[in-house]
N, C-alpha and C. Protein backbone atom coordinates (compact mmCIF):
# COMPACT_ATOMS: atom_id res chain seq x y z
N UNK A 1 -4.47 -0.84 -13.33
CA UNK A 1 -3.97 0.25 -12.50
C UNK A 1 -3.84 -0.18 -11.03
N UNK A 2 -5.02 -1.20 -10.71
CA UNK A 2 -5.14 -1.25 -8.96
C UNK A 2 -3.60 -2.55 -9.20
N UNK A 3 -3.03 -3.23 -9.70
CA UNK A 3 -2.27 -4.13 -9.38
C UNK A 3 -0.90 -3.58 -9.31
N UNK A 4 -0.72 -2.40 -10.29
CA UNK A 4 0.24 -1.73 -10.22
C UNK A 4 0.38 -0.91 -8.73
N UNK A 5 -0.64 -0.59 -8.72
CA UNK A 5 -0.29 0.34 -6.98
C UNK A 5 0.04 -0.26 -5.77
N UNK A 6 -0.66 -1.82 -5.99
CA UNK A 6 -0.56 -3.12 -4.92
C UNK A 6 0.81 -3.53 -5.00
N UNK A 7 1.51 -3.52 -5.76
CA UNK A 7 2.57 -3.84 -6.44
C UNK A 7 3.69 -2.92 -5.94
N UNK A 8 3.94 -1.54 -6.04
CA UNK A 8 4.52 -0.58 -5.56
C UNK A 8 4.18 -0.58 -3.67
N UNK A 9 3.01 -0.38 -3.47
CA UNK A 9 3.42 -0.76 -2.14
C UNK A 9 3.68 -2.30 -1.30
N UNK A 10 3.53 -2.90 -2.01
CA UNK A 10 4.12 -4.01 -1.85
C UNK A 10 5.67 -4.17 -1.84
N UNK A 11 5.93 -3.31 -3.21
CA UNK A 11 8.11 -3.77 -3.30
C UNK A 11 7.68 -2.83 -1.62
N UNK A 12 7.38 -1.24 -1.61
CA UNK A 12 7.93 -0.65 -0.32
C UNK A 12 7.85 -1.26 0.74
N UNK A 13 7.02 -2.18 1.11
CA UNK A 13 6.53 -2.93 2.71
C UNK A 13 7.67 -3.64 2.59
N UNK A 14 8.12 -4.39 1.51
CA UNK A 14 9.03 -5.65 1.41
C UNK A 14 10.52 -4.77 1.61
N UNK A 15 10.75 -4.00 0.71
CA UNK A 15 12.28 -3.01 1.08
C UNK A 15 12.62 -2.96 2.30
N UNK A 16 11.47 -2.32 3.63
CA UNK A 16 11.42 -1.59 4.79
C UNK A 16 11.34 -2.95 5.60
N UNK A 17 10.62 -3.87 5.04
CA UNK A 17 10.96 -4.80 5.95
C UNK A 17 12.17 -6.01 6.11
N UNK A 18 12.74 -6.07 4.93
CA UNK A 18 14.32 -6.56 4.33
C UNK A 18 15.25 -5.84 5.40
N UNK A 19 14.95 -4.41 5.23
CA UNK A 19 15.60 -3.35 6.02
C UNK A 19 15.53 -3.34 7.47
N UNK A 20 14.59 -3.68 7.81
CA UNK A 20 14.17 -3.84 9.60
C UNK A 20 15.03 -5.32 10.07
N UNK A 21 14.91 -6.63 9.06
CA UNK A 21 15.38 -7.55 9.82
C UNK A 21 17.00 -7.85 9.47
N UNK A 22 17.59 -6.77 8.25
CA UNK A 22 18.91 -6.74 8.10
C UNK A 22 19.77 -6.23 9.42
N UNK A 23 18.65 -4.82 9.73
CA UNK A 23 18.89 -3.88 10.95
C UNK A 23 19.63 -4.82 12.41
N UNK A 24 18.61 -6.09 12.34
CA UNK A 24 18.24 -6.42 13.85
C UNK A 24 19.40 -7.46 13.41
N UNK A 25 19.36 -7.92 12.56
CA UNK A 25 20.70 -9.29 11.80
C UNK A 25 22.31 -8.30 12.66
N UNK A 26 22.12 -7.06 12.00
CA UNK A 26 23.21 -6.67 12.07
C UNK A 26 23.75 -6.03 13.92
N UNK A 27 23.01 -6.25 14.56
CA UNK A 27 23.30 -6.20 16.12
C UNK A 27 24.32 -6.94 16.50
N UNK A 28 25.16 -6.74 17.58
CA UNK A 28 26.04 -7.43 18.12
C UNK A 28 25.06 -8.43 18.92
N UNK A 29 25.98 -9.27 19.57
CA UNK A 29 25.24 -10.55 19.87
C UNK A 29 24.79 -9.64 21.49
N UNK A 30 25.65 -9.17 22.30
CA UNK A 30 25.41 -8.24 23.15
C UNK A 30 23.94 -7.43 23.04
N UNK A 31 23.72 -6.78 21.99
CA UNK A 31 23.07 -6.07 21.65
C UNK A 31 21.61 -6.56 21.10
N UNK A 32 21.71 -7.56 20.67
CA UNK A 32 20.63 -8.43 20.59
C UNK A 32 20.20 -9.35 21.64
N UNK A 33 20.84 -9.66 22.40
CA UNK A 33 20.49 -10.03 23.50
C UNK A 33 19.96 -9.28 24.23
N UNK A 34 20.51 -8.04 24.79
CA UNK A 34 19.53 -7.09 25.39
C UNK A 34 18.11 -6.69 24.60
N UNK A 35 17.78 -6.52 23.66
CA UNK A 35 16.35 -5.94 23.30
C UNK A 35 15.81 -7.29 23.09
N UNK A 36 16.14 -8.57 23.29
CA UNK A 36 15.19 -9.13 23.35
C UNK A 36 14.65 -10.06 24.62
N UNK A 37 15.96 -9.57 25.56
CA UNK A 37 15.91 -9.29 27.26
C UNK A 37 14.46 -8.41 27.30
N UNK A 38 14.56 -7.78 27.12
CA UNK A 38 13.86 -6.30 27.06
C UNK A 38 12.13 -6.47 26.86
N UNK A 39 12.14 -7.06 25.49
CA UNK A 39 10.72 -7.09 24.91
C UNK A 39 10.27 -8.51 26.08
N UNK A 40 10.87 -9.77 26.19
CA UNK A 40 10.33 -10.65 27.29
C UNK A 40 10.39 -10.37 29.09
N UNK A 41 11.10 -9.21 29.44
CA UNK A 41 10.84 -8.46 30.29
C UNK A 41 9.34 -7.99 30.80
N UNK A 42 9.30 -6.98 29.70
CA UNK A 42 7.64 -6.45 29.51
C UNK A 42 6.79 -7.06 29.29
N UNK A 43 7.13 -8.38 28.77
CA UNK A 43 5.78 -9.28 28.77
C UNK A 43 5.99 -9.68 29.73
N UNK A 44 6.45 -10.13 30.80
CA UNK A 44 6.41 -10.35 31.86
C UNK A 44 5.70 -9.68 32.64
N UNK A 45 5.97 -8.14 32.69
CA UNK A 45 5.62 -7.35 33.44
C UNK A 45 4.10 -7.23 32.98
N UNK A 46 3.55 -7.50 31.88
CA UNK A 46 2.22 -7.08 31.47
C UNK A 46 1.50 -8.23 32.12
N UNK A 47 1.98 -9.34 32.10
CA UNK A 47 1.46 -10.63 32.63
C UNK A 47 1.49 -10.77 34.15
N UNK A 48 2.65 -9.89 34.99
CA UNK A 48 2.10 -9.65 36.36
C UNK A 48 1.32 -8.75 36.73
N UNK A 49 1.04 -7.51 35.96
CA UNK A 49 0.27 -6.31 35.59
C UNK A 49 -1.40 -7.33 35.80
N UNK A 50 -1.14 -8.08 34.74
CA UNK A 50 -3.14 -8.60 34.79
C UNK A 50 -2.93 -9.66 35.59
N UNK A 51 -2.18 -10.22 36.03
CA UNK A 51 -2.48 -11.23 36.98
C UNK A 51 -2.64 -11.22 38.03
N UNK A 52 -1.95 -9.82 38.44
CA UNK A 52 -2.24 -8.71 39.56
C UNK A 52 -0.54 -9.87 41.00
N UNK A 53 0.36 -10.69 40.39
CA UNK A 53 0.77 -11.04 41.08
C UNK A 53 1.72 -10.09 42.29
N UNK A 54 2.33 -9.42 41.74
CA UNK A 54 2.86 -8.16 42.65
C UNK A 54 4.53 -9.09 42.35
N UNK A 55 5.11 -9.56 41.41
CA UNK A 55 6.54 -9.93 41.69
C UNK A 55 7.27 -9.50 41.98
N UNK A 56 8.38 -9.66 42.39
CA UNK A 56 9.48 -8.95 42.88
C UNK A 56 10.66 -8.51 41.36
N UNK A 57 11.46 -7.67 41.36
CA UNK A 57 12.32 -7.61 40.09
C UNK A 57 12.69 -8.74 39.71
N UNK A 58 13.96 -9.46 40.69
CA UNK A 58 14.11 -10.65 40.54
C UNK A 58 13.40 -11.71 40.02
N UNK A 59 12.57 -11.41 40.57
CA UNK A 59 11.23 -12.81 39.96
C UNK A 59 11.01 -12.66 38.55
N UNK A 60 10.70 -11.02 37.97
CA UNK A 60 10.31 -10.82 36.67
C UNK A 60 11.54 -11.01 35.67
N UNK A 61 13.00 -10.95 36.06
CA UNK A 61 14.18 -11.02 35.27
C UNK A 61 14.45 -12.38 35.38
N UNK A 62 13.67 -13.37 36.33
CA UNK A 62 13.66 -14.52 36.19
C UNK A 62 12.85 -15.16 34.89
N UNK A 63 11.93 -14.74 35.22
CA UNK A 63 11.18 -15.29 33.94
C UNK A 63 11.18 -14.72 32.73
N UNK A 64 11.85 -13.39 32.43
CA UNK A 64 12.03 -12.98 31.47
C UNK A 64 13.21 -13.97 30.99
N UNK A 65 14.01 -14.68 31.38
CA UNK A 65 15.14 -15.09 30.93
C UNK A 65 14.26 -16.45 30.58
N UNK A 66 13.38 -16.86 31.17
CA UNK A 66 12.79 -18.23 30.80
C UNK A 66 12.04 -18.43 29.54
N UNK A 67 11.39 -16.96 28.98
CA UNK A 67 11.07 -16.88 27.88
C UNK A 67 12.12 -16.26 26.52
N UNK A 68 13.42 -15.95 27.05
CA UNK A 68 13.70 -14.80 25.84
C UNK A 68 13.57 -15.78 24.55
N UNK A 69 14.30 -16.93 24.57
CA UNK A 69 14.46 -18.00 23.28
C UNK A 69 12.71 -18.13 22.50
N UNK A 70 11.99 -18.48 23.18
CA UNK A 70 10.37 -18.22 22.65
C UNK A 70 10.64 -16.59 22.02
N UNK A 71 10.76 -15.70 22.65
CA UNK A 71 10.31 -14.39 21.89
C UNK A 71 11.41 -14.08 20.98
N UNK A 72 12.50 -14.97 20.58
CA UNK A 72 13.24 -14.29 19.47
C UNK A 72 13.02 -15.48 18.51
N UNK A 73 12.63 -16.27 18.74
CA UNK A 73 11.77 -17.63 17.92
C UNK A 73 10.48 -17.30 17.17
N UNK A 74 9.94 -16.66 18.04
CA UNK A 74 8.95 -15.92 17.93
C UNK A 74 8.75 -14.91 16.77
N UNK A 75 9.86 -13.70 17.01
CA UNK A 75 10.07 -12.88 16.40
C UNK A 75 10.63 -13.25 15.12
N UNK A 76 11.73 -14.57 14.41
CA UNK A 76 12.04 -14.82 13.48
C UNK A 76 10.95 -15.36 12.37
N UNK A 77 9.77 -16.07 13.23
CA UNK A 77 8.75 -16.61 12.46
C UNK A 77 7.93 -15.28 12.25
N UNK A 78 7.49 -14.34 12.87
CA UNK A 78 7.01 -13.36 12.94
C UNK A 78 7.24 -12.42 11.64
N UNK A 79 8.03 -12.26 11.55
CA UNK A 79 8.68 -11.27 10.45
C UNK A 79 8.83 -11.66 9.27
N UNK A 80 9.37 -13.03 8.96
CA UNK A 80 9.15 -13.95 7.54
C UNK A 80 7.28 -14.18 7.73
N UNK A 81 6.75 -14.29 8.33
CA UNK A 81 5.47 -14.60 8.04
C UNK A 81 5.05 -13.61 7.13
N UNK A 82 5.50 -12.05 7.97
CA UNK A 82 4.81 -10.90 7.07
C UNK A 82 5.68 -10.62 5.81
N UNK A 83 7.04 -10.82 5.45
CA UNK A 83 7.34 -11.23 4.26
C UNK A 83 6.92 -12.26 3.10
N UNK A 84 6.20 -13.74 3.71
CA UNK A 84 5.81 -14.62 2.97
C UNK A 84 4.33 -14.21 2.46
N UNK A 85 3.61 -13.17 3.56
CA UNK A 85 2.12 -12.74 2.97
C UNK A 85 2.42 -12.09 1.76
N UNK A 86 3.90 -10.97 2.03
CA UNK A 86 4.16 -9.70 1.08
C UNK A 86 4.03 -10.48 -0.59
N UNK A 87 5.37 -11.12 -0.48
CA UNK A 87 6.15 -11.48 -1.58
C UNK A 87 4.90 -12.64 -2.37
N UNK A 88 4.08 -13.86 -1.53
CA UNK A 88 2.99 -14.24 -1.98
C UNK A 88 2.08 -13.53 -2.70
N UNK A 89 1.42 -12.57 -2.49
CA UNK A 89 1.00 -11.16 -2.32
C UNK A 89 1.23 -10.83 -4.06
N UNK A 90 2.53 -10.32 -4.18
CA UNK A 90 3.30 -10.17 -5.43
C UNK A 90 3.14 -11.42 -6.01
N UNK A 91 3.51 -12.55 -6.23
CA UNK A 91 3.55 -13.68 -7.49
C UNK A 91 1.80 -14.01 -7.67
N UNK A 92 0.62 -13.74 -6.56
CA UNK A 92 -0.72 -13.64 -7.42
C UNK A 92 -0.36 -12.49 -7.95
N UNK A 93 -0.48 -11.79 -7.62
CA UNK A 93 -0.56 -10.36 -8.83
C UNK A 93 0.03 -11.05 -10.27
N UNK A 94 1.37 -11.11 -10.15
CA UNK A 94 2.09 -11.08 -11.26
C UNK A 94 2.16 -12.93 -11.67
N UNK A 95 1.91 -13.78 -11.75
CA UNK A 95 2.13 -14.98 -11.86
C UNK A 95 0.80 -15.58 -12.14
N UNK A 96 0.90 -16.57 -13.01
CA UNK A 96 -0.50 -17.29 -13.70
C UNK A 96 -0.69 -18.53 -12.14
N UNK A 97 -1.88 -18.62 -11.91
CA UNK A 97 -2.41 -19.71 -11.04
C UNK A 97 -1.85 -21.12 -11.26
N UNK A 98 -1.53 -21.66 -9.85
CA UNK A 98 -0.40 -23.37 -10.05
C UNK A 98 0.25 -23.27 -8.61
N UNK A 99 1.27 -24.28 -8.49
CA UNK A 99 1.93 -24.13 -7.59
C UNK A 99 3.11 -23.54 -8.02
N UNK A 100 3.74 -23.05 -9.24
CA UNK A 100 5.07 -22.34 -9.68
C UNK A 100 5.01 -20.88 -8.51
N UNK A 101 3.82 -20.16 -8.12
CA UNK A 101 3.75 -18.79 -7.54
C UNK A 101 4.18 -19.38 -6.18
N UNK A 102 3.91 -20.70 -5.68
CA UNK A 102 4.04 -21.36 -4.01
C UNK A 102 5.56 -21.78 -3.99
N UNK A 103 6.14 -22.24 -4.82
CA UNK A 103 7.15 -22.86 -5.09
C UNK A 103 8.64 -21.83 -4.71
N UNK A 104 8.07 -20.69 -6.17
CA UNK A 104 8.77 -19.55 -6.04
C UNK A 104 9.36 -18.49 -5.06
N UNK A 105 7.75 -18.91 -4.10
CA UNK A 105 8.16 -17.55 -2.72
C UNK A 105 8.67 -18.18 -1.87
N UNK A 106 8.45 -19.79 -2.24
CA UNK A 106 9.32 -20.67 -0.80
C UNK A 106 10.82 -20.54 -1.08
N UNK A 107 10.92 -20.57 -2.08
CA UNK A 107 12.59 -20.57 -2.67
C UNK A 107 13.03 -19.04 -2.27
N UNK A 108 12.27 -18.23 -2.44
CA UNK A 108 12.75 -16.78 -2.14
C UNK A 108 12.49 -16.56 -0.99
N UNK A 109 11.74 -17.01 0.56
CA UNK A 109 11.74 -17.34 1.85
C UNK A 109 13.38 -18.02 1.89
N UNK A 110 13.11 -19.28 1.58
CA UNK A 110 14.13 -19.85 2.05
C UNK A 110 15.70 -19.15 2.13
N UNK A 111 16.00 -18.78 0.25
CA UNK A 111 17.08 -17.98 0.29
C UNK A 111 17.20 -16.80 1.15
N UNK A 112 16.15 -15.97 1.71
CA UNK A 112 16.19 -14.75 2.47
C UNK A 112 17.01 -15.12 4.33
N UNK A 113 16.00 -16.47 4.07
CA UNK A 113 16.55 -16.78 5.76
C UNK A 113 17.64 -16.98 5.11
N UNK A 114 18.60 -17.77 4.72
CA UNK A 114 19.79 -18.37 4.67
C UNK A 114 20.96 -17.31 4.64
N UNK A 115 20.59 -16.21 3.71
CA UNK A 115 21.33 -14.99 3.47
C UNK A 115 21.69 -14.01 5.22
N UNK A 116 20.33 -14.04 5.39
CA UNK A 116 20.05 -13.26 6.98
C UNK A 116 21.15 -13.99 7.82
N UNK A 117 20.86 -15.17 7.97
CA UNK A 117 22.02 -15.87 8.85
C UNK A 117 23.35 -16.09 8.65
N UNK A 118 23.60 -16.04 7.58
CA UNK A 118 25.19 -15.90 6.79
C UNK A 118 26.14 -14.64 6.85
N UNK A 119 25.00 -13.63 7.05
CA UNK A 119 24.73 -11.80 7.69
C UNK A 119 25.86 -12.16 8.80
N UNK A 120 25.32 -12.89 9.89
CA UNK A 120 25.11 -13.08 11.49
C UNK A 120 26.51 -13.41 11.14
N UNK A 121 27.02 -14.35 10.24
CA UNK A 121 28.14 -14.82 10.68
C UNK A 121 29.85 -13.65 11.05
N UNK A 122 29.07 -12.39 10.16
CA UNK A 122 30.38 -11.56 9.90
C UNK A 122 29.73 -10.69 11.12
N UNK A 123 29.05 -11.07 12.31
CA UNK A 123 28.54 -9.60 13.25
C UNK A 123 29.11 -10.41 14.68
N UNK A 124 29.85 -9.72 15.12
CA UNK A 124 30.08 -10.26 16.59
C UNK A 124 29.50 -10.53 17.54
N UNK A 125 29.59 -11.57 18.41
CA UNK A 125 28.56 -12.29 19.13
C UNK A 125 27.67 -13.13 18.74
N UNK A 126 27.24 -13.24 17.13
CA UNK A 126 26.61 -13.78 16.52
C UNK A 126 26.84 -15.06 15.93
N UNK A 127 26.30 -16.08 15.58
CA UNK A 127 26.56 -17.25 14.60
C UNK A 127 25.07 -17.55 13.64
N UNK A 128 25.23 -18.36 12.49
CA UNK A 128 24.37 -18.60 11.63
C UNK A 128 23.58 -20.04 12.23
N UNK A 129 22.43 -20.61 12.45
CA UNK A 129 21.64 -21.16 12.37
C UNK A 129 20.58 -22.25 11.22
N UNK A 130 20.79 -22.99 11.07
CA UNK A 130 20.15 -23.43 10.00
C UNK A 130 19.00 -23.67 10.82
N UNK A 131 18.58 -24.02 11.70
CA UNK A 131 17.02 -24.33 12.26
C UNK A 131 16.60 -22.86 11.92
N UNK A 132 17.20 -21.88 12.01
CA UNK A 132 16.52 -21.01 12.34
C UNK A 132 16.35 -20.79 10.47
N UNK A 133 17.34 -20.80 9.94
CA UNK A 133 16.66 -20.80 8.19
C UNK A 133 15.37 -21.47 8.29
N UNK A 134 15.25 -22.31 8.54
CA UNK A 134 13.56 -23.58 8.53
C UNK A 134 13.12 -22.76 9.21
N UNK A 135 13.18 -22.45 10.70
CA UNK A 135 11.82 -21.46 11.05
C UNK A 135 11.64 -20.21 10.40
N UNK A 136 12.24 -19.26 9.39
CA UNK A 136 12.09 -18.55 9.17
C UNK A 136 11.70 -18.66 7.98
N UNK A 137 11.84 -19.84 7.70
CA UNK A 137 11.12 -20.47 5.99
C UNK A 137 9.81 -20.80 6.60
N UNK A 138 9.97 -21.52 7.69
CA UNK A 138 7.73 -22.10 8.18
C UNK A 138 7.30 -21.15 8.27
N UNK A 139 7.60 -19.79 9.02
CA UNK A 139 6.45 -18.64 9.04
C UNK A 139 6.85 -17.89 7.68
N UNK A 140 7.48 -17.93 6.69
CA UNK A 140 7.30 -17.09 5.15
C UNK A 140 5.81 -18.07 4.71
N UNK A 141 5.86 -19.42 4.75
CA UNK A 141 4.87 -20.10 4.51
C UNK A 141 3.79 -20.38 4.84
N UNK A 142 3.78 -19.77 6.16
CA UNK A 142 2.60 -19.59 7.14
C UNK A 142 2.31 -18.12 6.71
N UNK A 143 2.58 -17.21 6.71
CA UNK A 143 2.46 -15.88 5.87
C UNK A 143 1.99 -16.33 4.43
N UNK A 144 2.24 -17.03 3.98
CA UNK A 144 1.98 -17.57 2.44
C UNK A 144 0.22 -17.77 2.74
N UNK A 145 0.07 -18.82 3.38
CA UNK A 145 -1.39 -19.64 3.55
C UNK A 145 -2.42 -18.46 4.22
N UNK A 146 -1.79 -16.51 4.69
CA UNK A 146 -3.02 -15.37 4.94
C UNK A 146 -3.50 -15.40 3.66
């Protein structure tokens, strides 16, 4: 009974989260650029906040631009990580002990990034990435090894 319920909320975490990074796939390149302007902004600002530096705007839209590539790097490993825990997650449940359950979720990581970026290719402003397939395959696998 308990694997079945692990199981059900498991497909739901995995649906909602398929759904969250189809969401963000499907942004214009415009549009993705700004929210992730945005999120390295505020870390900026939280980091002059405790550092107590007092920057000027300029200064903080400076360095927000110095980090955005880290925080959407960031964010791609980020999100396959918590997919590679999910879907890992699922093949113990359902899969006999070996490496066939490690094998399996890397192949289903891998295909997820590849699909995501192939997404990008039909959204304006956007292009597909193969580094970014590999980073989004290292953190499904780094999600694998929680």
């Amino acid at each position: 009974m308990k694997r079945k319920i692990y199981t059900v909320i498991s497909v739901i975490l995995l649906v909602v989260l398929y759904a969250v990074i189809f969401g963000f796939s499907a942004q214009t390149g415009e549009e993705s650029g700004r929210l992730s302007h945005m999120v390295s902004k505020r870390l900026v600002q939280l980091a002059d906040f405790f550092g107590t530096k007092d920057w000027m705007e300029w200064e903080i839209d400076s360095k927000a631009a110095l980090i955005d590539l880290l925080v959407r790097k960031t964010a791609h490993f980020s999100e396959y990580a918590v997919l590679g825990f999910l879907e890992y997650g699922l093949a113990v449940l359902w899969m006999k002990k070996g490496t066939g359950r490690i094998v399996l979720t890397a192949v289903i990581l891998f295909l997820s990034g590849a699909l995501d970026e192939l997404h990008q290719l039909f959204v304006p402003g956007r292009y597909a990435s193969f580094w970014d397939v590999l980073l989004d395959t290292a953190g499904g696998c780094a999600g694998m090894l929680l």
